[in-house]
N, C-alpha and C. Protein backbone atom coordinates (compact mmCIF):
# COMPACT_ATOMS: atom_id res chain seq x y z
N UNK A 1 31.98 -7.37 16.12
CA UNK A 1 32.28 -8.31 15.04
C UNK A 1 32.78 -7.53 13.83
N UNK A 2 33.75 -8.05 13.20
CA UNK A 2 34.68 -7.36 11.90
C UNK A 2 34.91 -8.21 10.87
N UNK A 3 35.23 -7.57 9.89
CA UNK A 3 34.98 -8.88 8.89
C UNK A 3 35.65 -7.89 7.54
N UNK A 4 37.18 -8.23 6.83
CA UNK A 4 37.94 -7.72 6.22
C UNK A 4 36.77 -7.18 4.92
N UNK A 5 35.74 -7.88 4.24
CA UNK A 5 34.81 -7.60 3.20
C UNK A 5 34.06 -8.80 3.45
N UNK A 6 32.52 -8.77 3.44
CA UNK A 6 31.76 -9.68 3.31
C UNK A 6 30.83 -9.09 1.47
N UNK A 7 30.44 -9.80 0.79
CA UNK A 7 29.34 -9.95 -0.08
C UNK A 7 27.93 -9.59 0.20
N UNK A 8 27.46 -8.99 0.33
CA UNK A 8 25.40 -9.27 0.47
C UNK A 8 25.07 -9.46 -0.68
N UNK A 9 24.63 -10.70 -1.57
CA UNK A 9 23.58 -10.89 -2.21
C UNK A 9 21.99 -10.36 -2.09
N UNK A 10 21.84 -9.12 -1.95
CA UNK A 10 20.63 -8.82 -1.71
C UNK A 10 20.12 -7.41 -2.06
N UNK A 11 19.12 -6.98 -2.82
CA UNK A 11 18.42 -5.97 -3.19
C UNK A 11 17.83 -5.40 -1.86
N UNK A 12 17.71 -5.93 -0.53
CA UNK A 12 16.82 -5.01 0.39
C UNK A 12 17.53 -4.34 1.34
N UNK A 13 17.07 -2.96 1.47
CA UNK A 13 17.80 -2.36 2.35
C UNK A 13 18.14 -2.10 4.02
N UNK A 14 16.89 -3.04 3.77
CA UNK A 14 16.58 -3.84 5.49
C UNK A 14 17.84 -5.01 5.74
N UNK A 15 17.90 -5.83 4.73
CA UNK A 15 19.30 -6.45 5.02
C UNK A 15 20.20 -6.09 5.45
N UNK A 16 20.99 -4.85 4.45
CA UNK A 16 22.29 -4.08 4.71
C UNK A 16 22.11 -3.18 5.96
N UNK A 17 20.93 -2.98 6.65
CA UNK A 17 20.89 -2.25 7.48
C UNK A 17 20.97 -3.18 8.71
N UNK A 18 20.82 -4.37 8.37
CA UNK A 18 21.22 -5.47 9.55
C UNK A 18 22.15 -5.60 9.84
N UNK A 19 22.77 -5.97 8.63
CA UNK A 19 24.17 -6.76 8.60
C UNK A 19 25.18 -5.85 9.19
N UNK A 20 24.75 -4.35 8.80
CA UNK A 20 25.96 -3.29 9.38
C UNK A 20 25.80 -3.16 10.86
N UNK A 21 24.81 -3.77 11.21
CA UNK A 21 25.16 -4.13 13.01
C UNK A 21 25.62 -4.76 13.96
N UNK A 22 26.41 -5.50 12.81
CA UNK A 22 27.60 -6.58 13.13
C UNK A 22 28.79 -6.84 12.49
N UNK A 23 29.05 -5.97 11.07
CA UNK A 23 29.56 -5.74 10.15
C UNK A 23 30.05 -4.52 9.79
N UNK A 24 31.16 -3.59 9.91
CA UNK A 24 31.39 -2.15 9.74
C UNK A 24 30.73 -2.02 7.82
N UNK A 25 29.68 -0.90 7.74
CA UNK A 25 29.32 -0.70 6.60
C UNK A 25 30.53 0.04 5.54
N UNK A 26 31.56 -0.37 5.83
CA UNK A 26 32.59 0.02 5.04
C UNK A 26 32.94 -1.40 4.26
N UNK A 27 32.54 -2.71 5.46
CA UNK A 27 32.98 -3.84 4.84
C UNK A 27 32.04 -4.63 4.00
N UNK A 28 30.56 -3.92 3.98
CA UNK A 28 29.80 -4.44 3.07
C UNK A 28 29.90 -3.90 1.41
N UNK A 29 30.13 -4.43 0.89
CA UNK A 29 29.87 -4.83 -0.53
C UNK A 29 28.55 -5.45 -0.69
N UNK A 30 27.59 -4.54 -1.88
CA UNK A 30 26.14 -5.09 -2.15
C UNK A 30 26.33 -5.93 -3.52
N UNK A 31 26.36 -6.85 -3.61
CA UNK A 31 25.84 -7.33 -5.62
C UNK A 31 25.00 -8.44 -5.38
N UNK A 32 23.64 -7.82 -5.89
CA UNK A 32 22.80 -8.42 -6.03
C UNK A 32 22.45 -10.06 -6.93
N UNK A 33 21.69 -10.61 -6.96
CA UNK A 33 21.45 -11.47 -8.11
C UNK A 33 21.36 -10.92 -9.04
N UNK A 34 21.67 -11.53 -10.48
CA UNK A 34 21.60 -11.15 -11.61
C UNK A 34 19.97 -11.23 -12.04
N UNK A 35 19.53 -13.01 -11.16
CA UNK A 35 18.34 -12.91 -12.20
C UNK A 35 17.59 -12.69 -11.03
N UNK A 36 16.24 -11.83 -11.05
CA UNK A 36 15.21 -12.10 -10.05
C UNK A 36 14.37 -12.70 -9.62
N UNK A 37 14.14 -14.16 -10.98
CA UNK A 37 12.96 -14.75 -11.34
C UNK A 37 13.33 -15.66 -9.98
N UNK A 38 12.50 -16.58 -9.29
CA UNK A 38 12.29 -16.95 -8.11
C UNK A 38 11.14 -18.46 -8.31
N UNK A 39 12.21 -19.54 -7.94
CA UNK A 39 10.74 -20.41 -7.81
C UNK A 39 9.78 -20.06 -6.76
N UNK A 40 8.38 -20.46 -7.12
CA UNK A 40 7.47 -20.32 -6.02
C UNK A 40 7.55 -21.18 -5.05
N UNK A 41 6.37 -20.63 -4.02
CA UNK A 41 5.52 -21.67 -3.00
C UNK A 41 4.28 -22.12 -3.31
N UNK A 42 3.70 -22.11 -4.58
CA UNK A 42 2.22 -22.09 -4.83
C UNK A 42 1.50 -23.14 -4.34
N UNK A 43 2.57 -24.36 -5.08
CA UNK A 43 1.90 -25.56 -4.73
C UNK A 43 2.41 -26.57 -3.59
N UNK A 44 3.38 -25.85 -2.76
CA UNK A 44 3.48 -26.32 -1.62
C UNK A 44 3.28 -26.15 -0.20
N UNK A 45 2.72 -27.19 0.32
CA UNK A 45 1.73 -26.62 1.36
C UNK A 45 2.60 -27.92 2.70
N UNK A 46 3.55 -28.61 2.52
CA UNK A 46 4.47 -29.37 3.54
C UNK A 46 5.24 -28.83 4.00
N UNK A 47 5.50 -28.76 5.32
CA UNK A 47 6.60 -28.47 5.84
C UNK A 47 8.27 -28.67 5.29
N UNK A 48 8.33 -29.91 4.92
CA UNK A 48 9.48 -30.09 4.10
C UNK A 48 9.98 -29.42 3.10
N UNK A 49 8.65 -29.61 2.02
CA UNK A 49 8.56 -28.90 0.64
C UNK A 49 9.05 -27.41 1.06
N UNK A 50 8.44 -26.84 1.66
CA UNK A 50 8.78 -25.50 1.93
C UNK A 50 9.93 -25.16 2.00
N UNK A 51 10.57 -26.29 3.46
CA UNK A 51 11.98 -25.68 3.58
C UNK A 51 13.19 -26.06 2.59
N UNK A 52 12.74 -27.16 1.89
CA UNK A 52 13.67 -27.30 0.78
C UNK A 52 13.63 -26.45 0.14
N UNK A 53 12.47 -25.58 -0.57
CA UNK A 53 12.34 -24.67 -1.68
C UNK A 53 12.96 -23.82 -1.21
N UNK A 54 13.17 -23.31 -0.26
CA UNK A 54 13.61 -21.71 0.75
C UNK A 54 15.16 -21.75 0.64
N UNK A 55 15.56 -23.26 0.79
CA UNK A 55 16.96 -23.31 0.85
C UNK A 55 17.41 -23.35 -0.29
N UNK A 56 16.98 -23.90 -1.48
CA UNK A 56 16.73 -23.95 -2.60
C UNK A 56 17.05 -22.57 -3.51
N UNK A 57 16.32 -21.63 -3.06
CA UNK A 57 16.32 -20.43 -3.33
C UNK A 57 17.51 -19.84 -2.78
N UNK A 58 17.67 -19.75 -1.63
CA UNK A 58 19.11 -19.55 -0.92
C UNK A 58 20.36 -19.68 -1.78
N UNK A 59 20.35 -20.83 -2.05
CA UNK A 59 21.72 -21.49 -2.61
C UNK A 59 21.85 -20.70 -3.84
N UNK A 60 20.46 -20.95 -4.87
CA UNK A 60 20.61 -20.20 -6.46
C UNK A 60 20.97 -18.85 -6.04
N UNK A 61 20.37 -18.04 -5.71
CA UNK A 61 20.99 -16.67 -5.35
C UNK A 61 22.24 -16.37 -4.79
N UNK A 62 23.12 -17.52 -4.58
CA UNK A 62 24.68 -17.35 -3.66
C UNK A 62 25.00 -17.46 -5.22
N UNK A 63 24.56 -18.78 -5.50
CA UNK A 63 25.42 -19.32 -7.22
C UNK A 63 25.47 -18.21 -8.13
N UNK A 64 24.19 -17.37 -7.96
CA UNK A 64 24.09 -16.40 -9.20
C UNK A 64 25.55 -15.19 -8.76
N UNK A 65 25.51 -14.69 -7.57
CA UNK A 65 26.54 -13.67 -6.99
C UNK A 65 27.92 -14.24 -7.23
N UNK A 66 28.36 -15.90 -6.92
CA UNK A 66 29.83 -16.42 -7.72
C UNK A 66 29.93 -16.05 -8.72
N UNK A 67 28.66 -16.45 -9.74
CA UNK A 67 28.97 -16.38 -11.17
C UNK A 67 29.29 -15.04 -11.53
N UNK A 68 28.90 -14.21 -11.01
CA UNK A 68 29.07 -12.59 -11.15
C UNK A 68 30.97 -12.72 -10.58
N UNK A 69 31.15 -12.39 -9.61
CA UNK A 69 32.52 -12.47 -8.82
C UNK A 69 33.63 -13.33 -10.06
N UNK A 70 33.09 -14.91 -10.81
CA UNK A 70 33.64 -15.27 -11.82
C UNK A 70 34.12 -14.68 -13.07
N UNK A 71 32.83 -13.74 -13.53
CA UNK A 71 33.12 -13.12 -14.51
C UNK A 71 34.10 -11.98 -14.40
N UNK A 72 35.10 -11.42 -13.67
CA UNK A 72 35.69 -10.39 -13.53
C UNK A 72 36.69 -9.56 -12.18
N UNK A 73 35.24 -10.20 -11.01
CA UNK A 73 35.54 -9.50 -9.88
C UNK A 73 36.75 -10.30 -9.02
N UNK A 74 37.36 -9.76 -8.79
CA UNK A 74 38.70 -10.70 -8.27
C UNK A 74 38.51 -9.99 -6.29
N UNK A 75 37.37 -11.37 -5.96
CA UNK A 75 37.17 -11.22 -4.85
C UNK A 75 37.24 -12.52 -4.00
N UNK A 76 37.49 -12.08 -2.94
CA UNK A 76 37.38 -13.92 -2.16
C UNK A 76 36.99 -13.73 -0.79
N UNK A 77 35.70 -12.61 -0.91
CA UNK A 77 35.29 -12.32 0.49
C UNK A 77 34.18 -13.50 0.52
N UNK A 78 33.50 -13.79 1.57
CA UNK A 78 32.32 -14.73 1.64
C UNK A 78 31.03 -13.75 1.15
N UNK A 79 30.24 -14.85 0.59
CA UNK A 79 28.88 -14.38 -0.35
C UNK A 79 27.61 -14.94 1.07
N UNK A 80 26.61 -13.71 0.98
CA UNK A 80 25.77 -14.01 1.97
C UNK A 80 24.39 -13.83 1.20
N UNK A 81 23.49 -14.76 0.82
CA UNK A 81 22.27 -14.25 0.38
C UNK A 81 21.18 -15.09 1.45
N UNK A 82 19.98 -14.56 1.01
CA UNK A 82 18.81 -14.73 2.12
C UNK A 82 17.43 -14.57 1.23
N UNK A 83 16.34 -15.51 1.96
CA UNK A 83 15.34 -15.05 1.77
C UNK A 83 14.53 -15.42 2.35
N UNK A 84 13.63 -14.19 2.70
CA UNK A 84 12.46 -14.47 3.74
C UNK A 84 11.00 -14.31 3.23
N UNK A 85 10.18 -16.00 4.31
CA UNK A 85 9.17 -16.02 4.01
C UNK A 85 8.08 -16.08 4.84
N UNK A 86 6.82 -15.96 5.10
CA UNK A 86 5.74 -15.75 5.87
C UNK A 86 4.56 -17.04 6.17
N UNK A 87 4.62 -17.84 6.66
CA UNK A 87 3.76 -19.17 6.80
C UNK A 87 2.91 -19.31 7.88
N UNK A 88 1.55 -19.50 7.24
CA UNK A 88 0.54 -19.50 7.99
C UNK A 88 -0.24 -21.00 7.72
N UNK A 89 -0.97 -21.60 8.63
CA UNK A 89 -1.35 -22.81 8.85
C UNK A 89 -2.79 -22.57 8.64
N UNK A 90 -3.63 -23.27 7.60
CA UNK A 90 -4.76 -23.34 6.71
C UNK A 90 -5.61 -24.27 7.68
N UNK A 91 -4.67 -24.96 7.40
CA UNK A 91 -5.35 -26.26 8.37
C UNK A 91 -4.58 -26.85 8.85
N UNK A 92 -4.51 -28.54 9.94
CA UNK A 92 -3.20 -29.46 10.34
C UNK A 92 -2.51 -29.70 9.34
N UNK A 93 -2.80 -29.96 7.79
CA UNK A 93 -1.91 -30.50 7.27
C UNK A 93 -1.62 -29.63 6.00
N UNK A 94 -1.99 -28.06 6.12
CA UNK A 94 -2.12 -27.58 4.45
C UNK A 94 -1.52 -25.91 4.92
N UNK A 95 -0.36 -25.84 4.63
CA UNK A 95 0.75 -24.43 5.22
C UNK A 95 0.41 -23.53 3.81
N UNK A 96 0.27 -22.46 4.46
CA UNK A 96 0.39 -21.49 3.45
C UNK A 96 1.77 -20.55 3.18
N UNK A 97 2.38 -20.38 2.14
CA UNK A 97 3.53 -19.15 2.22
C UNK A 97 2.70 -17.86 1.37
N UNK A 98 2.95 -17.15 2.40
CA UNK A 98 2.31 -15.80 2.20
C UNK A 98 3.26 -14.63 1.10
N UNK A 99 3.37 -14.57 -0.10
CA UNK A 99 4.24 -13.58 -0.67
C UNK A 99 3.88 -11.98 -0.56
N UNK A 100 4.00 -11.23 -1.20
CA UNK A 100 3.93 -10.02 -1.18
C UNK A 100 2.57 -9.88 -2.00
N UNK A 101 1.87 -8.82 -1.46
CA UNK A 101 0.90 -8.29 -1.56
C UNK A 101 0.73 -8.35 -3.08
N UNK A 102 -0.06 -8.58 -3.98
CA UNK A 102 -0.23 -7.86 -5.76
C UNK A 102 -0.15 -6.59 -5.79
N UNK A 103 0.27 -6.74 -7.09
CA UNK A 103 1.06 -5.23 -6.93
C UNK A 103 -0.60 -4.41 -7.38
N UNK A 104 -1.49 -4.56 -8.16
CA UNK A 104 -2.60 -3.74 -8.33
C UNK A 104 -3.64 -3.32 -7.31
N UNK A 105 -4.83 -2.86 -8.00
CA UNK A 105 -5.54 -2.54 -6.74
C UNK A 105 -6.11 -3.41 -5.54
N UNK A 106 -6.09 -4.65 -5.90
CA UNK A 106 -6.78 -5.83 -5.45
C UNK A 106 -5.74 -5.61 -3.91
N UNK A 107 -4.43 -5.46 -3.87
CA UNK A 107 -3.66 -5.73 -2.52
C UNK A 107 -4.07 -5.63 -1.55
N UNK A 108 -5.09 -4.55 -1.39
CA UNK A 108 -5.85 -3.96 0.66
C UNK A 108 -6.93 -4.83 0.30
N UNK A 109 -7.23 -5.69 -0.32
CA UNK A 109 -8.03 -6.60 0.24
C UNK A 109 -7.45 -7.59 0.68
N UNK A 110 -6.25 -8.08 -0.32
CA UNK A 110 -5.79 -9.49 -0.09
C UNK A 110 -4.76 -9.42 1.50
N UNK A 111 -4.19 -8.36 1.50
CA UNK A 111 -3.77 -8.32 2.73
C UNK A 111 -4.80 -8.14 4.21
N UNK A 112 -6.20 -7.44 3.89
CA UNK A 112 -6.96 -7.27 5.01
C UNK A 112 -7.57 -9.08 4.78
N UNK A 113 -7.71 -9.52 4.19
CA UNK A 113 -8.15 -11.26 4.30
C UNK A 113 -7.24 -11.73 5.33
N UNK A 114 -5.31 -11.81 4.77
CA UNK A 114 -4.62 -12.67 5.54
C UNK A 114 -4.90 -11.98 6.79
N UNK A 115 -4.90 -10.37 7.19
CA UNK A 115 -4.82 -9.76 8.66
C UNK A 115 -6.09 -10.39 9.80
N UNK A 116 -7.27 -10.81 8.82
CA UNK A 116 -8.37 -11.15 9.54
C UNK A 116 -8.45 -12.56 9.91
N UNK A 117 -8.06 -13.10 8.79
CA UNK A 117 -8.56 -14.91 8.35
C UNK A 117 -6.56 -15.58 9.15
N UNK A 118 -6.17 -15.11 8.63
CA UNK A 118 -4.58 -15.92 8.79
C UNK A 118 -3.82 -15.55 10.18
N UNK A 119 -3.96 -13.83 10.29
CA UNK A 119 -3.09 -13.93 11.14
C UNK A 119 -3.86 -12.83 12.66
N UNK A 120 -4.70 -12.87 13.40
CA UNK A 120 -5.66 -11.87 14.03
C UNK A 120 -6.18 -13.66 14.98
N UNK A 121 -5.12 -13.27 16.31
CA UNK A 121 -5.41 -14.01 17.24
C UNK A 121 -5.00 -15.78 16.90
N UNK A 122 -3.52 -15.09 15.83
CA UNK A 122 -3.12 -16.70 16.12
C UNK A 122 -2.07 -16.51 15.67
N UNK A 123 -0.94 -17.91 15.83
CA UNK A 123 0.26 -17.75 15.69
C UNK A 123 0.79 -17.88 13.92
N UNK A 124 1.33 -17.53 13.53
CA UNK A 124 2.01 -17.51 11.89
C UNK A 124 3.35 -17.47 12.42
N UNK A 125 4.23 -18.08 11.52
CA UNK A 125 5.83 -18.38 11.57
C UNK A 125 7.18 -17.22 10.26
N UNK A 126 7.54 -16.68 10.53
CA UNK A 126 8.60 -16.57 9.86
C UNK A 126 9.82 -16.98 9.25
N UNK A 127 9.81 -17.96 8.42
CA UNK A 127 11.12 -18.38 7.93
C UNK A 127 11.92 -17.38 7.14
N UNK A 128 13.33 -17.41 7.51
CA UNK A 128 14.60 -16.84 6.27
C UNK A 128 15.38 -18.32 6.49
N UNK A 129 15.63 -18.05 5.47
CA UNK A 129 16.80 -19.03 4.45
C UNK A 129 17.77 -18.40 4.30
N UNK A 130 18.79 -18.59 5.23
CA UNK A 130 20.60 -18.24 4.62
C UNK A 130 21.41 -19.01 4.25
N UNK A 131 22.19 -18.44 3.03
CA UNK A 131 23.13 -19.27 2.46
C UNK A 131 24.47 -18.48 2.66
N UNK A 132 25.76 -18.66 3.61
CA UNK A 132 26.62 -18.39 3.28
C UNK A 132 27.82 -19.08 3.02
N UNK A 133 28.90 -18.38 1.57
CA UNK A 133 29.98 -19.22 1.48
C UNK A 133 31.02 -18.67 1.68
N UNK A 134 32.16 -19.28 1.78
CA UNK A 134 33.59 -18.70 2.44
C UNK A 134 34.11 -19.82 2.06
N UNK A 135 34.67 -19.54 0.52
CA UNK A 135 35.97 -20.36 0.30
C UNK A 135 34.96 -21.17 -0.64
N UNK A 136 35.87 -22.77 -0.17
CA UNK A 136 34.99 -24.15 -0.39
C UNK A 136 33.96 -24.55 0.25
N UNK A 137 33.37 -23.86 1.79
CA UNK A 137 32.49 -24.06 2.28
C UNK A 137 31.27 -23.36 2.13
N UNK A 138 30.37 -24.43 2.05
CA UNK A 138 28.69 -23.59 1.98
C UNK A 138 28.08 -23.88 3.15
N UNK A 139 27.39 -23.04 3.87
CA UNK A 139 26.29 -23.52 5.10
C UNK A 139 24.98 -22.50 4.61
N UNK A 140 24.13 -23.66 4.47
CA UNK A 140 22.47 -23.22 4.40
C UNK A 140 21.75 -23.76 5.89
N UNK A 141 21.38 -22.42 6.26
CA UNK A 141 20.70 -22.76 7.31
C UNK A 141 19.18 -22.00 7.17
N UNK A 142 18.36 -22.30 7.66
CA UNK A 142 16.63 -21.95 8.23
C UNK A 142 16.52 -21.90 9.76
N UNK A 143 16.13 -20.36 9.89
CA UNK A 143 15.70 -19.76 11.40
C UNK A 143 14.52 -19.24 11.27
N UNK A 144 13.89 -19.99 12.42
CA UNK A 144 12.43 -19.55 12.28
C UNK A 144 12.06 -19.04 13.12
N UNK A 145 11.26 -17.89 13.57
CA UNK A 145 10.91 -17.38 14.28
C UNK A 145 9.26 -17.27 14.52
N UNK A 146 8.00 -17.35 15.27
CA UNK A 146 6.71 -17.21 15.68
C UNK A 146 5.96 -15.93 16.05
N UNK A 147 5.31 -15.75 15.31
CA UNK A 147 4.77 -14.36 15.95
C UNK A 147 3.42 -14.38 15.70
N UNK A 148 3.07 -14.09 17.10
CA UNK A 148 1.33 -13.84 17.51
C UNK A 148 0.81 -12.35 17.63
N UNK A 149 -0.59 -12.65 16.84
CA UNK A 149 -1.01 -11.15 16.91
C UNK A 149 -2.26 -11.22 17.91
N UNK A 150 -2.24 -9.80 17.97
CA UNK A 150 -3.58 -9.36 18.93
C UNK A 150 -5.06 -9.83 18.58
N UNK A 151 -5.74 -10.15 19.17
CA UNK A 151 -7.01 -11.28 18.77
C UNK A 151 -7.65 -9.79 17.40
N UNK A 152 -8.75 -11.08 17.24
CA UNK A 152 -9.72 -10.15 16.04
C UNK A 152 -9.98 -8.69 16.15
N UNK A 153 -10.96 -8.46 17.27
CA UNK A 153 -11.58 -7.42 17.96
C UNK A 153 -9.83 -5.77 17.71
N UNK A 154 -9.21 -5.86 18.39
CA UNK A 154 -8.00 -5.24 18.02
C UNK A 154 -7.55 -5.04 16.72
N UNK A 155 -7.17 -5.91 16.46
CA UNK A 155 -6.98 -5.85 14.57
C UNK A 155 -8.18 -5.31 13.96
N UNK A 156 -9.05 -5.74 14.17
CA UNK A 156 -10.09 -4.87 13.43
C UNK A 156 -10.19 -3.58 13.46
N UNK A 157 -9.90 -3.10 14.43
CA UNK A 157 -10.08 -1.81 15.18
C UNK A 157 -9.11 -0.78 14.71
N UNK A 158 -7.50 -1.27 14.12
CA UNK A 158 -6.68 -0.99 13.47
C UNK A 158 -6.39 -1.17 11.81
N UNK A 159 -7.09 -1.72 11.60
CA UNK A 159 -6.76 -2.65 10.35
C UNK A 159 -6.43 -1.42 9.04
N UNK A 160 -7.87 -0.63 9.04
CA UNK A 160 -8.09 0.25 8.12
C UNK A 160 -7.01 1.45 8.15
N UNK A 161 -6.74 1.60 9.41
CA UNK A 161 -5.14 2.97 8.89
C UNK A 161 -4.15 2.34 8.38
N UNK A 162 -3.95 1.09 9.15
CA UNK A 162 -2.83 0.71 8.97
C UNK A 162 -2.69 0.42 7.28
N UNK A 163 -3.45 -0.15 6.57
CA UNK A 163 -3.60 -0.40 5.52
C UNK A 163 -3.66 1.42 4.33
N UNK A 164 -4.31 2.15 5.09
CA UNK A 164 -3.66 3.61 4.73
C UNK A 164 -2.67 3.67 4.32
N UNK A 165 -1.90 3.52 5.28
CA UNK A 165 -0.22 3.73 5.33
C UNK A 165 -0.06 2.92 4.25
N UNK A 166 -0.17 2.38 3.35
CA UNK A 166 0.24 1.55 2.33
C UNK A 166 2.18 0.32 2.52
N UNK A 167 1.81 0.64 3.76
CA UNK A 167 3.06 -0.29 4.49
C UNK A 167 3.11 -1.39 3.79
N UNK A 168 2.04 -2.08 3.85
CA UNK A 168 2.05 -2.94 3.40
C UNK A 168 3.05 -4.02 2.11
N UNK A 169 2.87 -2.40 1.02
CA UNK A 169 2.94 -2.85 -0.32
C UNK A 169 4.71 -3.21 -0.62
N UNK A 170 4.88 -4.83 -0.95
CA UNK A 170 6.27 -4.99 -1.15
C UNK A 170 6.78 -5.88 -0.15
N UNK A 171 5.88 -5.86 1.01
CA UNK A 171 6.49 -6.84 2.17
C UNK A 171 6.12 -7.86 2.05
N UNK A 172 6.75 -8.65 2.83
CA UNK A 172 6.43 -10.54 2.93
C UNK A 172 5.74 -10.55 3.77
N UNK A 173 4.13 -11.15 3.37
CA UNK A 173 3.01 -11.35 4.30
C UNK A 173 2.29 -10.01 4.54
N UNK A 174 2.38 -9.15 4.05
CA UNK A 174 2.18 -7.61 4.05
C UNK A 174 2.23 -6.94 5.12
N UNK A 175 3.21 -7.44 5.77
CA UNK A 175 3.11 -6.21 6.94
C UNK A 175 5.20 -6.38 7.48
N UNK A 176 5.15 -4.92 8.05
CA UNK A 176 6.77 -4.64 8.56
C UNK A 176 6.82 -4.71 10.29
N UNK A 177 7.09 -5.95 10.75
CA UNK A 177 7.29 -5.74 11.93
C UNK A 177 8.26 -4.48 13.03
N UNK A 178 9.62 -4.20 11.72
CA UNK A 178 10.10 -2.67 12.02
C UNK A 178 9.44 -1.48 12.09
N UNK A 179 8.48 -1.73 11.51
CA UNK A 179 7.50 -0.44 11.17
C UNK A 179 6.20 -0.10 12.06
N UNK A 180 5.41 0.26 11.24
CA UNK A 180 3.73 0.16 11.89
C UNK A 180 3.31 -0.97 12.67
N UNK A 181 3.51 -2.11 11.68
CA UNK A 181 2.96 -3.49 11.58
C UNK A 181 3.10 -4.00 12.96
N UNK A 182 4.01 -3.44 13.62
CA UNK A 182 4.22 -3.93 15.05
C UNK A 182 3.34 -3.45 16.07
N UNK A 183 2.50 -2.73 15.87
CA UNK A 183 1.10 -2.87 16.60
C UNK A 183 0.16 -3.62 16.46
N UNK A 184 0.73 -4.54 15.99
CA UNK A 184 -0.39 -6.17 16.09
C UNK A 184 0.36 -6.67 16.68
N UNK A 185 1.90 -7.44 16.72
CA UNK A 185 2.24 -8.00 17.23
C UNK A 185 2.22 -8.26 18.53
N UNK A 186 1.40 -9.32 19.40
CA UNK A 186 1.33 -9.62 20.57
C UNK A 186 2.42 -10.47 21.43
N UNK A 187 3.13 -11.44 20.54
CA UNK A 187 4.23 -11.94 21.18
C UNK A 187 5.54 -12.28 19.97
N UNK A 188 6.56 -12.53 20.52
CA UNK A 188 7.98 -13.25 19.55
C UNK A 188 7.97 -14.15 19.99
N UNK A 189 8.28 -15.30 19.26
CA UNK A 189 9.30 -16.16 19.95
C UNK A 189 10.31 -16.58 19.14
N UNK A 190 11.45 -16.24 19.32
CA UNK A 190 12.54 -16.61 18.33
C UNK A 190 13.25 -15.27 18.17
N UNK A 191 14.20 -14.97 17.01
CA UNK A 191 14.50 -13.70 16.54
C UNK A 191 14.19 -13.13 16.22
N UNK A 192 14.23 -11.59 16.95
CA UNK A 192 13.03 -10.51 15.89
C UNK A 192 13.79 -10.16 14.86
N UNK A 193 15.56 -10.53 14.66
CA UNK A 193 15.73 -9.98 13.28
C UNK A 193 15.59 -10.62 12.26
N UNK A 194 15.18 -11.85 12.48
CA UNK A 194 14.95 -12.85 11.33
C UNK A 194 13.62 -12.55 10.76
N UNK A 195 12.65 -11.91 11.90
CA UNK A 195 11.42 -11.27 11.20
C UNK A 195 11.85 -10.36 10.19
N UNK A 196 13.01 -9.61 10.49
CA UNK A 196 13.31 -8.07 9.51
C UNK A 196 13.65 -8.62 8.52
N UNK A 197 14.02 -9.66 8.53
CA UNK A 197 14.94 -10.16 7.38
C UNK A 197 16.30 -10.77 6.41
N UNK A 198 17.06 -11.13 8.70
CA UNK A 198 18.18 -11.57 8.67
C UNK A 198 18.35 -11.84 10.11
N UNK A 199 19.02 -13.21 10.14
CA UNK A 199 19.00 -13.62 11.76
C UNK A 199 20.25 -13.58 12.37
N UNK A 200 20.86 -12.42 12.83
CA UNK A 200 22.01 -11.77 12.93
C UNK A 200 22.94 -13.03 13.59
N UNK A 201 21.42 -13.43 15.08
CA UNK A 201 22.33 -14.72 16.07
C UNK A 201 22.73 -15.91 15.33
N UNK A 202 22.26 -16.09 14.11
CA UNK A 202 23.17 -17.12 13.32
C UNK A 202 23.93 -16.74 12.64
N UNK A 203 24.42 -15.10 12.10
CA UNK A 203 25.03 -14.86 11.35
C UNK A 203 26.23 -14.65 11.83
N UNK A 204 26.08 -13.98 12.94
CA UNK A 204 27.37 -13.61 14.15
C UNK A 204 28.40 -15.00 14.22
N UNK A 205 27.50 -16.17 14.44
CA UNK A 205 28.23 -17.46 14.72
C UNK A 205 29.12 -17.86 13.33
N UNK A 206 28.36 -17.56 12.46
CA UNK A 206 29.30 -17.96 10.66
C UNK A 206 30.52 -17.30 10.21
N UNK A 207 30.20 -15.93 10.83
CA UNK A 207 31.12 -14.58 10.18
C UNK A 207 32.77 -15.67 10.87
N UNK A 208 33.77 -15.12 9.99
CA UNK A 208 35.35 -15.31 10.58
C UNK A 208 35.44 -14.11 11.90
């Protein structure tokens, strides 16, 4: 797949390291969002709510990269932004989105809670939200992917290095399925790159 210049809207380097696997990294161009501020998930716990907010987020972060391209840049490649989130089920009717760890000392707890309580012998979901445009056209799409971890007993047994490694700190849901973190993982179902942070098999289909 080739692509004369594409856009990444995106600060992570897990992205650009995606995208150049379908994309010659000569043809990526990075410009980030301008602003970083981000609505939450705090108070939404619906399935709907969620995926509106995700797409939601999607879209503002394409708008913010036009407005940039407006002010100056005389470009007319397509703009690609993304964002990925971590959802775990509380109860039948009350979803959790899992953000990134706090940044202080409190984090190896709050992440050893979700590793024990949320995600240790049960399934949690991965959503990303992509927004790409080309031209006059916008397509926002949501790919979700499932991933089950190894029951309690296992995780427990691991929990404490892994949390060493300070892997954790910065990720969505605190853990890197590219990384360490993938010694919990007991099954996929869906895309594992949409776990990383971009779902290439929908992206492949968008690209010209």
């Amino acid at each position: 797949m080739s692509s004369d210049k594409i856009i990444l809207g995106s600060r992570s380097p897990r992205r650009k390291e995606l995208l150049s696997q379908i994309v010659p990294e000569s043809a990526i161009e990075v410009l980030p969002p301008q602003n970083s501020a981000e609505a939450g998930f705090d108070a939404l716990h619906d399935w709907e709510s969620i995926r509106e907010r995700l797409s939601s987020i999607c879209r503002t972060k394409n708008d913010d990269v036009l407005g940039q391209i407006n002010q100056g840049k005389d470009v007319t490649a397509p703009i690609l932004t993304a964002d990925t989130i971590v959802v775990v089920e509380r109860t039948p009717s009350k979803h959790l989105v899992l953000g990134q760890p706090p940044a202080g000392q409190e984090w190896e707890q709050t992440v050893r809670d979700w590793f024990l309580n949320d995600y240790a012998g049960k399934t949690h979901r991965v959503l990303t939200g992509l927004c790409f445009r080309a031209g006059d056209q916008i397509i926002t799409e949501i790919v979700q992917t499932q991933v089950t971890f190894h029951e309690i007993e296992y995780v427990r047994a691991h929990l404490d290095w892994y949390l060493s490694t300070q892997e954790s700190l910065g990720k969505a849901g605190g853990y890197a399925v590219q990384g360490a973190g993938s010694i919990f993982v007991q099954r996929i179902e869906g895309s594992l790159s949409n776990v990383v942070g971009l779902p290439l098999e929908l992206l492949i289909r968008l690209l010209p």
